[in-house]
PDB file of N, CA and C in Angstrom:
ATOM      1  N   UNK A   1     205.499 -55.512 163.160  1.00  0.00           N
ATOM      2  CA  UNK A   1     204.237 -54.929 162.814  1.00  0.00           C
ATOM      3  C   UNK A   1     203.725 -54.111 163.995  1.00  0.00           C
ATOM      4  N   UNK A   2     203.590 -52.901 163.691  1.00  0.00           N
ATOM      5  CA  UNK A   2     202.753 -51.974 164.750  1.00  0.00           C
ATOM      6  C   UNK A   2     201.440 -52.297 165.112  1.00  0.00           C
ATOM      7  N   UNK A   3     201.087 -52.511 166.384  1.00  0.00           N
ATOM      8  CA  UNK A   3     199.749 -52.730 167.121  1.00  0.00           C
ATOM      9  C   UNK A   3     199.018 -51.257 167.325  1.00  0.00           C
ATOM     10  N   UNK A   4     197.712 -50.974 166.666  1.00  0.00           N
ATOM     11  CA  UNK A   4     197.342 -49.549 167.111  1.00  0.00           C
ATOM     12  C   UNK A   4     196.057 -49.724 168.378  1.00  0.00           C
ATOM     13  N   UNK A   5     196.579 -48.922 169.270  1.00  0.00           N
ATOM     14  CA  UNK A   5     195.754 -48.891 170.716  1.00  0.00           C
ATOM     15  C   UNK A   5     194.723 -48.614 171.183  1.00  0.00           C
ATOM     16  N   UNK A   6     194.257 -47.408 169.703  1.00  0.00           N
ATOM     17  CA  UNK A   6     192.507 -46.928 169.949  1.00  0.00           C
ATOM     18  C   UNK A   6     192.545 -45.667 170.946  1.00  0.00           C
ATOM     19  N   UNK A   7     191.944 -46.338 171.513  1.00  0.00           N
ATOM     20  CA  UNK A   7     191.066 -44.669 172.762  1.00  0.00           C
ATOM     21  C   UNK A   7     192.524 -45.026 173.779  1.00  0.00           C
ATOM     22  N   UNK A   8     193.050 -46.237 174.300  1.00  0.00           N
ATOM     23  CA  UNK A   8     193.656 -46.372 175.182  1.00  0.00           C
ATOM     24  C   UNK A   8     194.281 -45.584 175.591  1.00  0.00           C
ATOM     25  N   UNK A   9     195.328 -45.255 174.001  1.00  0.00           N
ATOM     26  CA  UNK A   9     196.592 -44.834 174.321  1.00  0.00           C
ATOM     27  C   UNK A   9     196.656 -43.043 174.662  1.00  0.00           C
ATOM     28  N   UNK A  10     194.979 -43.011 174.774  1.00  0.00           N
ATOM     29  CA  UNK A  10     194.825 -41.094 174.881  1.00  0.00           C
ATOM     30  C   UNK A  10     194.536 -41.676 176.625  1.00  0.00           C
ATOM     31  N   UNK A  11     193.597 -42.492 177.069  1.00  0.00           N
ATOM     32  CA  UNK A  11     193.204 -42.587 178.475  1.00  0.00           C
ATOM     33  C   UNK A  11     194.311 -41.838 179.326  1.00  0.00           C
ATOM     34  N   UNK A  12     193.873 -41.022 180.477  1.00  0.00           N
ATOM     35  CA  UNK A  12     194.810 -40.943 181.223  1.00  0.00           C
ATOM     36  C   UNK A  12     194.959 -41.410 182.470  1.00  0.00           C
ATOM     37  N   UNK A  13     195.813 -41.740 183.256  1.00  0.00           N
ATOM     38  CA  UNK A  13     195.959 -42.541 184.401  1.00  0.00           C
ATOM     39  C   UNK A  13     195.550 -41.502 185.636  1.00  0.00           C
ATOM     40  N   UNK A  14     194.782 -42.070 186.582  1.00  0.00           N
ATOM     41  CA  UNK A  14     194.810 -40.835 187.605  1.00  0.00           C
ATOM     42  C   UNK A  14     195.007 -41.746 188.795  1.00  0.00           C
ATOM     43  N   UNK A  15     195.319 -41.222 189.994  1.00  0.00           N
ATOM     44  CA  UNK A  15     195.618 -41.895 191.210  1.00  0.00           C
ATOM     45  C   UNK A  15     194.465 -41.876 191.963  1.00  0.00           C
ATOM     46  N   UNK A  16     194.161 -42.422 192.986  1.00  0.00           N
ATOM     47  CA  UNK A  16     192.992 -42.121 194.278  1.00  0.00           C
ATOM     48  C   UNK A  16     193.087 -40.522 194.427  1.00  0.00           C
ATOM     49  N   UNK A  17     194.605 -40.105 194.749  1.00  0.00           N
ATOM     50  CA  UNK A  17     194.758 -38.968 195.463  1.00  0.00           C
ATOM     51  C   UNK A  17     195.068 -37.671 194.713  1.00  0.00           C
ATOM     52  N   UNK A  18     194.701 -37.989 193.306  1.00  0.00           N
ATOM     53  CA  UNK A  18     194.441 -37.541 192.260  1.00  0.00           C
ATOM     54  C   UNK A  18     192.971 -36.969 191.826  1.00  0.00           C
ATOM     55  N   UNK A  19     192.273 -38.094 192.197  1.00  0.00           N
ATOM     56  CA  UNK A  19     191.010 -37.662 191.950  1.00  0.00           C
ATOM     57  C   UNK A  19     190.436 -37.281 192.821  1.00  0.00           C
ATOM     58  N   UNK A  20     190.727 -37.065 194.183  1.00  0.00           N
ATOM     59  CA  UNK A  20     189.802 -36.794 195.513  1.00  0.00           C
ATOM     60  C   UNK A  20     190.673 -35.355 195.610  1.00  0.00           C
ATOM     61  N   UNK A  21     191.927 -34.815 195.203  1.00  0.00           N
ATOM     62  CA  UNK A  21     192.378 -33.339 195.252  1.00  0.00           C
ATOM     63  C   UNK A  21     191.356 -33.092 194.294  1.00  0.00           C
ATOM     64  N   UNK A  22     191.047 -33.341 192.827  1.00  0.00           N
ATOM     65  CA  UNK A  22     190.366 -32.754 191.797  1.00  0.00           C
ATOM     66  C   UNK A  22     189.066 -32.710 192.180  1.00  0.00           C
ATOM     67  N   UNK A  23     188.160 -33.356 193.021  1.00  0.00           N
ATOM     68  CA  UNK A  23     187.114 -33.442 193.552  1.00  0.00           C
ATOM     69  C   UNK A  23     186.903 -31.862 194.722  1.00  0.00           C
ATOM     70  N   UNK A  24     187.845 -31.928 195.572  1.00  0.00           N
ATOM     71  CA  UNK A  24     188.137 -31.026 196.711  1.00  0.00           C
ATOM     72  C   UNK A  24     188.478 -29.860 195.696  1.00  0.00           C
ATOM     73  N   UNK A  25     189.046 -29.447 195.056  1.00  0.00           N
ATOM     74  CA  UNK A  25     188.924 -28.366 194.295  1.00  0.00           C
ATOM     75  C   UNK A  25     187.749 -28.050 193.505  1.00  0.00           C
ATOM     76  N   UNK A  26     187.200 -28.598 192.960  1.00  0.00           N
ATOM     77  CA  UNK A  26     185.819 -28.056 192.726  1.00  0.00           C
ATOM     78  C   UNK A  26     185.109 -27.585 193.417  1.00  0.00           C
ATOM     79  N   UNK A  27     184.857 -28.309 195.011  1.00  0.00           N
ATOM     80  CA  UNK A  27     184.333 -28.286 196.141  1.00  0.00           C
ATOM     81  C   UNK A  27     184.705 -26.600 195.625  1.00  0.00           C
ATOM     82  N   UNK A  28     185.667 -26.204 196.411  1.00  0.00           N
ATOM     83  CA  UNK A  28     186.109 -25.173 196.982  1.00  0.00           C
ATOM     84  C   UNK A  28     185.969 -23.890 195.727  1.00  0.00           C
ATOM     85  N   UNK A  29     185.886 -24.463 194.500  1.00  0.00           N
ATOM     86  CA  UNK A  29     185.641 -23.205 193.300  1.00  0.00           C
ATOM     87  C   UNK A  29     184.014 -23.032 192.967  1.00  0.00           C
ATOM     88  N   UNK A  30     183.427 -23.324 193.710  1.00  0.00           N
ATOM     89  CA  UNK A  30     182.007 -23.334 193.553  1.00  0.00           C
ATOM     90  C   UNK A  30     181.598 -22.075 194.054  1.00  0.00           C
ATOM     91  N   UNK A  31     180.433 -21.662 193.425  1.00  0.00           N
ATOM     92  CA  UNK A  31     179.958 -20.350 193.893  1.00  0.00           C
ATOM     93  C   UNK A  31     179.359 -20.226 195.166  1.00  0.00           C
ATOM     94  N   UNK A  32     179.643 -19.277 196.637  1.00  0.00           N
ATOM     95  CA  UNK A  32     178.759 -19.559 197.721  1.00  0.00           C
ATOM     96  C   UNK A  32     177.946 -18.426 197.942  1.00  0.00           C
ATOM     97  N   UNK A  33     176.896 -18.566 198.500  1.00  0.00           N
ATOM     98  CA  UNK A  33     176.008 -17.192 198.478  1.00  0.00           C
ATOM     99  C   UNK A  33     175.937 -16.958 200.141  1.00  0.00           C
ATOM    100  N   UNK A  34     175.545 -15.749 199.962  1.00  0.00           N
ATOM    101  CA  UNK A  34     175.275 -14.555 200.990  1.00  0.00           C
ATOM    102  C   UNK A  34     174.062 -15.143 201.796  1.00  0.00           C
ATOM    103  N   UNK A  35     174.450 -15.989 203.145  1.00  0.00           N
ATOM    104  CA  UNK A  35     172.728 -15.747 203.376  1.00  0.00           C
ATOM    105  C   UNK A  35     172.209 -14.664 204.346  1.00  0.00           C
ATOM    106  N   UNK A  36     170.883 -14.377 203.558  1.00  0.00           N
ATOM    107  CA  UNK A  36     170.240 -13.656 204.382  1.00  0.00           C
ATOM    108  C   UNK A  36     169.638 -13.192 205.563  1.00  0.00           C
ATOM    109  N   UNK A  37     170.177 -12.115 206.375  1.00  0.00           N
ATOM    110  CA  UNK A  37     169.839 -11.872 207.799  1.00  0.00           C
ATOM    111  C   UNK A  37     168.675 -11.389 207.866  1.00  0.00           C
ATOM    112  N   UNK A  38     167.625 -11.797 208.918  1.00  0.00           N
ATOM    113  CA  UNK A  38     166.832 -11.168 209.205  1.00  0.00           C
ATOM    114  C   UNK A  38     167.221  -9.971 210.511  1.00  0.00           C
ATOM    115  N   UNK A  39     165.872  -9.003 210.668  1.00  0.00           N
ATOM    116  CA  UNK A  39     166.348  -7.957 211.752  1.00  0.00           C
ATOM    117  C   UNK A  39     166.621  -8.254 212.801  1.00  0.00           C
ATOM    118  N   UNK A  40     166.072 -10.120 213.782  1.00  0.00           N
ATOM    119  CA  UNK A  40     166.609 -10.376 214.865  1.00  0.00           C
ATOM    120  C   UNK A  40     167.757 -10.394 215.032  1.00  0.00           C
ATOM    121  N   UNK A  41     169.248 -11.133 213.674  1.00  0.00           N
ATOM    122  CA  UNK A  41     170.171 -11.522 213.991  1.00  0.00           C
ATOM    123  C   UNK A  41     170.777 -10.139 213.999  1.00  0.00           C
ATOM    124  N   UNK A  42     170.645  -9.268 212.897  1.00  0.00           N
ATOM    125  CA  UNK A  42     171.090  -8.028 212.958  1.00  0.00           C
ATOM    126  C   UNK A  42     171.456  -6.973 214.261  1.00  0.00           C
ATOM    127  N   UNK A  43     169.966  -7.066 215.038  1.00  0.00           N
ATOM    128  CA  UNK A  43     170.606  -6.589 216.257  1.00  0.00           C
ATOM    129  C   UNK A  43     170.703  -7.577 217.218  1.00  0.00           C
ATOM    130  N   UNK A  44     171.124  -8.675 217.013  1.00  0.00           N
ATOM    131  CA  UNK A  44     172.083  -9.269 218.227  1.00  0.00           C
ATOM    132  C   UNK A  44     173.240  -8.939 217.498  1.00  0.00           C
ATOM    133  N   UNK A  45     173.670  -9.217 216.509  1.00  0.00           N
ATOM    134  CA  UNK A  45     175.404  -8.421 216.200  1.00  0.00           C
ATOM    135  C   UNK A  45     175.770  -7.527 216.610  1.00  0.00           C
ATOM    136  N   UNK A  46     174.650  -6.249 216.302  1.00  0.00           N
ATOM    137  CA  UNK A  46     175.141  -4.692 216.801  1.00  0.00           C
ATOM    138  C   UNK A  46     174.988  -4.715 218.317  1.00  0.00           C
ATOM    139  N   UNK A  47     174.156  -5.394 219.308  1.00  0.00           N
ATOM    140  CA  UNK A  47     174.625  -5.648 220.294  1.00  0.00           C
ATOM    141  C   UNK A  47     175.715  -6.149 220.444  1.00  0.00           C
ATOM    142  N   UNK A  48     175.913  -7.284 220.112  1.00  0.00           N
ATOM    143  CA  UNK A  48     177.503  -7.989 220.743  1.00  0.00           C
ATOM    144  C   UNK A  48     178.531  -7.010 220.347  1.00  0.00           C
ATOM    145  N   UNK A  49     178.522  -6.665 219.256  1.00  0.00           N
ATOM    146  CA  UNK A  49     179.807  -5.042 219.014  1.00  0.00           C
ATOM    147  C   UNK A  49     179.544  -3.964 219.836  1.00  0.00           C
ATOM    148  N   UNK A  50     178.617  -3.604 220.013  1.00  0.00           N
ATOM    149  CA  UNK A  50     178.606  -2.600 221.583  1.00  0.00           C
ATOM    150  C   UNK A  50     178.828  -3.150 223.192  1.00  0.00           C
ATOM    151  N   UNK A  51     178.684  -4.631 223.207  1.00  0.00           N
ATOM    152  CA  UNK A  51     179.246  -4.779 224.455  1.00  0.00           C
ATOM    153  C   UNK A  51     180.586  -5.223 224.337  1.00  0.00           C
ATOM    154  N   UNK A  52     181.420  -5.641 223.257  1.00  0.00           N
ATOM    155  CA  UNK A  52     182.654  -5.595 223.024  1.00  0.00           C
ATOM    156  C   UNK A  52     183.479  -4.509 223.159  1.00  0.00           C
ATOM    157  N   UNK A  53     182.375  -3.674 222.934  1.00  0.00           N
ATOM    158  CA  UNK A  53     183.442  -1.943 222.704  1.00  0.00           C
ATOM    159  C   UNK A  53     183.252  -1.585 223.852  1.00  0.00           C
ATOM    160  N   UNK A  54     182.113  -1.991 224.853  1.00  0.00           N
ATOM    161  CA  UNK A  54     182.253  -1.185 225.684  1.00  0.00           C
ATOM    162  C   UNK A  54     183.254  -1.954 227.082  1.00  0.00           C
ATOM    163  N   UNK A  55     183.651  -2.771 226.442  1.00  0.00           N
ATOM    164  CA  UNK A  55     184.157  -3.824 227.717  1.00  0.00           C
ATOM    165  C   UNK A  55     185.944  -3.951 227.058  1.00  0.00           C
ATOM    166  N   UNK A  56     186.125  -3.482 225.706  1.00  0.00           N
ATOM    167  CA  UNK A  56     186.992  -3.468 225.074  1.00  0.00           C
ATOM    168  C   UNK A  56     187.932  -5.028 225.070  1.00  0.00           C
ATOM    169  N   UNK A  57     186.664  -6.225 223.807  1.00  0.00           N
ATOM    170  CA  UNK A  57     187.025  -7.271 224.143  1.00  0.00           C
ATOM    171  C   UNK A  57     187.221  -7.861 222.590  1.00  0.00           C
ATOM    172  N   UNK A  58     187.744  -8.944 222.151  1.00  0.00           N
ATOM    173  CA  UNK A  58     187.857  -8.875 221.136  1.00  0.00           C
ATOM    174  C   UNK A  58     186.814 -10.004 220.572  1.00  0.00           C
ATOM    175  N   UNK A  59     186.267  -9.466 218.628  1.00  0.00           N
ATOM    176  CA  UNK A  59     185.389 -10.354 218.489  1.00  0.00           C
ATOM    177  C   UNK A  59     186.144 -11.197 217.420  1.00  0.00           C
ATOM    178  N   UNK A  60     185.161 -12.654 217.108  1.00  0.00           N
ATOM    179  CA  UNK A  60     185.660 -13.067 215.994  1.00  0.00           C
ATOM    180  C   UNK A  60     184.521 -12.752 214.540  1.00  0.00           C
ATOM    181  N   UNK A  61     184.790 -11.965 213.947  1.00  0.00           N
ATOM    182  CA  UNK A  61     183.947 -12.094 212.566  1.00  0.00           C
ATOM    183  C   UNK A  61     183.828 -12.737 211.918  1.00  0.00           C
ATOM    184  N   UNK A  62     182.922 -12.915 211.211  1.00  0.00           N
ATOM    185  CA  UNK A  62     182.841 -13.844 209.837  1.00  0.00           C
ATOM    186  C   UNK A  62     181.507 -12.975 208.716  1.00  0.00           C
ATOM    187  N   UNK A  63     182.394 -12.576 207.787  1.00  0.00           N
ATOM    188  CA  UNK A  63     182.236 -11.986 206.869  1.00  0.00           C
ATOM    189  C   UNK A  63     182.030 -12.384 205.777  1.00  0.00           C
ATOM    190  N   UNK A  64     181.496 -12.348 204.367  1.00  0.00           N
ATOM    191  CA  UNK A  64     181.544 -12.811 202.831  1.00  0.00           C
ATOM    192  C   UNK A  64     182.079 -11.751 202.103  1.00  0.00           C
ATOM    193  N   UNK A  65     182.717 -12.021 201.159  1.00  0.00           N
ATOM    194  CA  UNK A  65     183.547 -10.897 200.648  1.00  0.00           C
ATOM    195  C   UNK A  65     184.232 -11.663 199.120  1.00  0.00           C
ATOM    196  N   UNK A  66     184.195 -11.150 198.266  1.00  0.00           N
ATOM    197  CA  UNK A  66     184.337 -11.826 197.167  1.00  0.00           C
ATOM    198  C   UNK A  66     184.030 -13.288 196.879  1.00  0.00           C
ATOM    199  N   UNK A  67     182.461 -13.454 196.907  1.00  0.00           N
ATOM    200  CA  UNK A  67     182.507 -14.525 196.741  1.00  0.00           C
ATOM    201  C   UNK A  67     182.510 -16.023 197.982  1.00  0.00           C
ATOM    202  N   UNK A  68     183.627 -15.424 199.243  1.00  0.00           N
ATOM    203  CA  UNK A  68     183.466 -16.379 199.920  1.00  0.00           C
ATOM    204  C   UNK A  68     183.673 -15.836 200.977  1.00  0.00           C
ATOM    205  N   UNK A  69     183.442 -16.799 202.473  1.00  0.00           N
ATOM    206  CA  UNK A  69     183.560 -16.500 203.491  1.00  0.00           C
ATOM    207  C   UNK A  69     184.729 -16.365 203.870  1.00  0.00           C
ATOM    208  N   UNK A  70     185.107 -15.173 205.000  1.00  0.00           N
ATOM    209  CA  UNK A  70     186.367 -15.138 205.341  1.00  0.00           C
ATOM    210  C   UNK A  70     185.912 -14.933 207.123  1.00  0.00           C
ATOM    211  N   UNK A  71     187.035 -14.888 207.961  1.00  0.00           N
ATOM    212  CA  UNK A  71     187.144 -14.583 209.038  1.00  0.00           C
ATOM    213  C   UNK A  71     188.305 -13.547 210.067  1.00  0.00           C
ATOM    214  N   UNK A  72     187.776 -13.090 210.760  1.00  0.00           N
ATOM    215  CA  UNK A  72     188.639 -12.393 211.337  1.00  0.00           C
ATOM    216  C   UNK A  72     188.860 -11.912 213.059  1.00  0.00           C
ATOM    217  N   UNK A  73     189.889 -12.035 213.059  1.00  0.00           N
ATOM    218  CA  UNK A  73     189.633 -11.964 215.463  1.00  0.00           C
ATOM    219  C   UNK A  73     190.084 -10.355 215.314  1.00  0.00           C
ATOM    220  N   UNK A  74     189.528  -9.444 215.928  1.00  0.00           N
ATOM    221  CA  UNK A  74     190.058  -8.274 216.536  1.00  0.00           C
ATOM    222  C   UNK A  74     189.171  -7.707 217.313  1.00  0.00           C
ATOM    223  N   UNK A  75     189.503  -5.890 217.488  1.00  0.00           N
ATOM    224  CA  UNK A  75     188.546  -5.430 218.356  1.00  0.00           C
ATOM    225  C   UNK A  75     188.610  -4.118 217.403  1.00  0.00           C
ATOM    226  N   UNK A  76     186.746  -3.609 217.622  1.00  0.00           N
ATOM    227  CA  UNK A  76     186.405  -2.580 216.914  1.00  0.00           C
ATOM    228  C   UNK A  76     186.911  -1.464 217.258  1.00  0.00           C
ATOM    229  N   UNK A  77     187.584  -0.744 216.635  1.00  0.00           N
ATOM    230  CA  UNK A  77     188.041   0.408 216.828  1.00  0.00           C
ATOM    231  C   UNK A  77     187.477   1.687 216.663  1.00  0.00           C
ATOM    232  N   UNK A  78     186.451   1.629 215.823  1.00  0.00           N
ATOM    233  CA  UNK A  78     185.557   2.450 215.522  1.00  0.00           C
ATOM    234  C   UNK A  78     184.336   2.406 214.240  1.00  0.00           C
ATOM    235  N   UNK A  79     183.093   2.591 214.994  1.00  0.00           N
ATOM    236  CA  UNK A  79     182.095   2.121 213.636  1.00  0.00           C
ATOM    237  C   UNK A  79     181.698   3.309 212.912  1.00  0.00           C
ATOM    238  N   UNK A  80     181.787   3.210 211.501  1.00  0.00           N
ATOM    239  CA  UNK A  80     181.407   4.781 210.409  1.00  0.00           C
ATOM    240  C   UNK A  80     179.939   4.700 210.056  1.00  0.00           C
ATOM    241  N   UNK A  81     179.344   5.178 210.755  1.00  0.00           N
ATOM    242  CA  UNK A  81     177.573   5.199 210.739  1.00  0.00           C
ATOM    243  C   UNK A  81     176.808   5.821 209.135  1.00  0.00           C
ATOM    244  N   UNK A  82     178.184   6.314 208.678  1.00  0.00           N
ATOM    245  CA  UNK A  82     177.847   7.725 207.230  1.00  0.00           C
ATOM    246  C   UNK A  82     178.405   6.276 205.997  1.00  0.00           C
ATOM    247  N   UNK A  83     179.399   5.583 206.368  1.00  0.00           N
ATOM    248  CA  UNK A  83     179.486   4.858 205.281  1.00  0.00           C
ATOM    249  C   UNK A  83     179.248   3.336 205.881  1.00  0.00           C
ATOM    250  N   UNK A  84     178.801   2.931 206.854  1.00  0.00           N
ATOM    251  CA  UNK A  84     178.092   1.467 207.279  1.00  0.00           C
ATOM    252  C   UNK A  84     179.335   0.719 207.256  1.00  0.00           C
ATOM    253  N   UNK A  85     180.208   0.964 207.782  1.00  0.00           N
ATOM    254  CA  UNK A  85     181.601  -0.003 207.939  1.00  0.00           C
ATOM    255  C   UNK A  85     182.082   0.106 209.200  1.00  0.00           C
ATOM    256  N   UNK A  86     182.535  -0.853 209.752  1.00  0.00           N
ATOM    257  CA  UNK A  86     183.437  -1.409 211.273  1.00  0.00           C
ATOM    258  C   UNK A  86     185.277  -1.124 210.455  1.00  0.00           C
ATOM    259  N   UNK A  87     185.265  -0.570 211.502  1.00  0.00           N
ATOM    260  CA  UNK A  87     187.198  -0.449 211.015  1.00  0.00           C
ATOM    261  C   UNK A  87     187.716  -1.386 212.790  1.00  0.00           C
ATOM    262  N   UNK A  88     188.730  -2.418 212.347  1.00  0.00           N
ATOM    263  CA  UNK A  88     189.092  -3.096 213.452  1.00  0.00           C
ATOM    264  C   UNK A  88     190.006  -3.960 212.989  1.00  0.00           C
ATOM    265  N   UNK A  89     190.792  -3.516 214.123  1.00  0.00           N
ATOM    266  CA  UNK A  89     192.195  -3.620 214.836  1.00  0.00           C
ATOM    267  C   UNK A  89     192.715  -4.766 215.102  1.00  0.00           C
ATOM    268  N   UNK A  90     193.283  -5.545 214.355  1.00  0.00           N
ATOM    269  CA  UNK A  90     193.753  -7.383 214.717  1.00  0.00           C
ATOM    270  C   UNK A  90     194.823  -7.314 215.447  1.00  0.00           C
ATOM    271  N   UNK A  91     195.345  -8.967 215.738  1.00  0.00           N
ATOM    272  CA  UNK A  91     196.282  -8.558 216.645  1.00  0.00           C
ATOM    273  C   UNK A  91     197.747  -8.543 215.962  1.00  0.00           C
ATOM    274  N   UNK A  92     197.995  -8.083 214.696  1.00  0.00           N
ATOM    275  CA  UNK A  92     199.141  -7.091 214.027  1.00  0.00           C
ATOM    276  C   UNK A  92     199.185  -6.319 214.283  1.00  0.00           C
ATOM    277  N   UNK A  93     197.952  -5.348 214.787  1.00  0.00           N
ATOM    278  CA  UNK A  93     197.796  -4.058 214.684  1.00  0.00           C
ATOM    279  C   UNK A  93     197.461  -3.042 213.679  1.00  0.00           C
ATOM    280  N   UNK A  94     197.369  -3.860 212.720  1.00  0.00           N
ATOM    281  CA  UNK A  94     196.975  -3.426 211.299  1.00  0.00           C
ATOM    282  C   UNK A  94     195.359  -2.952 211.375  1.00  0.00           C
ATOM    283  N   UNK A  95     194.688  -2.256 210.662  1.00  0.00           N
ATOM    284  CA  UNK A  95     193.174  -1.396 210.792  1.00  0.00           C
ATOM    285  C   UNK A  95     192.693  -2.740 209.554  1.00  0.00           C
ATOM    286  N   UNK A  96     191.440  -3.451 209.678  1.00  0.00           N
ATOM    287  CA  UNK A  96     190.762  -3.853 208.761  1.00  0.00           C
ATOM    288  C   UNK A  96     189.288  -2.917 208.538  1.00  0.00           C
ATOM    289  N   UNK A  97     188.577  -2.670 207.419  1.00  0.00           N
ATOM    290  CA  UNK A  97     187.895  -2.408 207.153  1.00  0.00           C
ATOM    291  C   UNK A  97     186.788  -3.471 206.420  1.00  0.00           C
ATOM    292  N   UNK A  98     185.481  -3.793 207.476  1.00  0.00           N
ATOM    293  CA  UNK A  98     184.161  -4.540 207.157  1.00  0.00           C
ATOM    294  C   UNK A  98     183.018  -3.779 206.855  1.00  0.00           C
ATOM    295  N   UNK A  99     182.547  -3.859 205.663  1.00  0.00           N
ATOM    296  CA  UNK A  99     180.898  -3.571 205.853  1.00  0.00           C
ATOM    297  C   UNK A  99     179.789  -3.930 206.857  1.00  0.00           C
ATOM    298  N   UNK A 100     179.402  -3.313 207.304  1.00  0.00           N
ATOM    299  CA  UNK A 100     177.885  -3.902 207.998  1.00  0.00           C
ATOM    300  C   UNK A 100     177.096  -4.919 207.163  1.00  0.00           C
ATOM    301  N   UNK A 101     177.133  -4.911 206.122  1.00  0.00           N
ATOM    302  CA  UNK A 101     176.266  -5.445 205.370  1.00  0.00           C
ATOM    303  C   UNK A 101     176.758  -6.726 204.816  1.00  0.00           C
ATOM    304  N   UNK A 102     178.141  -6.885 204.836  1.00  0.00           N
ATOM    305  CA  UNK A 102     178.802  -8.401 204.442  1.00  0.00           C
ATOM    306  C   UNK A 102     178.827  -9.388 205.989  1.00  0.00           C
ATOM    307  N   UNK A 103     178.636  -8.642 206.686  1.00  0.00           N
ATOM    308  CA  UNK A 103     178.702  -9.408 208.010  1.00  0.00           C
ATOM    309  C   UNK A 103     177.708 -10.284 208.177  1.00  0.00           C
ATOM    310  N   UNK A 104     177.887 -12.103 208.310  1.00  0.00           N
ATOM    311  CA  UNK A 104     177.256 -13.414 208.479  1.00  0.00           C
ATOM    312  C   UNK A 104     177.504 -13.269 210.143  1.00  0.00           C
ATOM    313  N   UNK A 105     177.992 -13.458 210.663  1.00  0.00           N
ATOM    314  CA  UNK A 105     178.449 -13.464 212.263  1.00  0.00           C
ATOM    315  C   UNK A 105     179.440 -13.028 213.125  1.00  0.00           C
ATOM    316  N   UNK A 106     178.838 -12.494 214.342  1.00  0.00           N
ATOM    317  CA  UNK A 106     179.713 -11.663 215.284  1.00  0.00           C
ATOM    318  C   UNK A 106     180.132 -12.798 216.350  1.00  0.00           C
ATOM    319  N   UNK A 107     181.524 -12.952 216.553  1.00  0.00           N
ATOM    320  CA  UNK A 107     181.040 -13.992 218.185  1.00  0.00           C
ATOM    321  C   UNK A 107     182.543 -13.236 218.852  1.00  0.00           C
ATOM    322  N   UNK A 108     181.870 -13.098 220.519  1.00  0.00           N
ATOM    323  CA  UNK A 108     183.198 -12.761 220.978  1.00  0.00           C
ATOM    324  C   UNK A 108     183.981 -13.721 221.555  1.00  0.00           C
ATOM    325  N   UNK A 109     185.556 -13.415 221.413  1.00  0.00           N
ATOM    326  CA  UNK A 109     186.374 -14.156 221.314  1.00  0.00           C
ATOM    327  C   UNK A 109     186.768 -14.949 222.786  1.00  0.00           C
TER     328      UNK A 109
END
């Protein structure tokens, strides 16, 4: 005679390390926002990028950019005053291109 199991036999089993990855992924798919600079922090950034450039030193950025924060070490190579973007030089050698306006923090390296 067949025994029927109910809800059981749908339950699914999960591990500790199962549920604390599924936990940590949410974490990390959550929406993060932009916070807002006032004009003090603003020009301490554009300071610290002019004494970087002028000492030719490298900074570390931290930027928001789709959604989330990213980071980056190089040195400015040149700032576009007509379209508000830092173009800079990592140590690949590759050109990145930042907005002024996504920029959370300047620190030199």
């Amino acid at each position: 005679m067949l025994r029927h199991r109910g809800k059981m036999k749908w339950q699914g089993m999960f591990m500790p390390e199962h549920v604390k990855s599924l936990r940590e992924y949410d974490w990390d798919n959550q929406n993060k926002t932009k916070p807002d600079l006032d004009q003090q922090q603003m020009e301490l950034i554009e300071q610290t990028i002019c004494e970087a450039m002028a000492e030719n030193l490298a900074l570390c950025f931290t930027y928001f950019k789709d959604g989330d924060f990213h980071l980056l070490i190089g040195k400015v190579h040149y700032v576009d005053t007509f379209r508000r973007e830092l173009r800079i030089v990592d140590s690949h050698g590759e050109i990145d291109k930042i907005k002024l306006a996504d920029l959370v923090e300047v620190r030199i390296n």
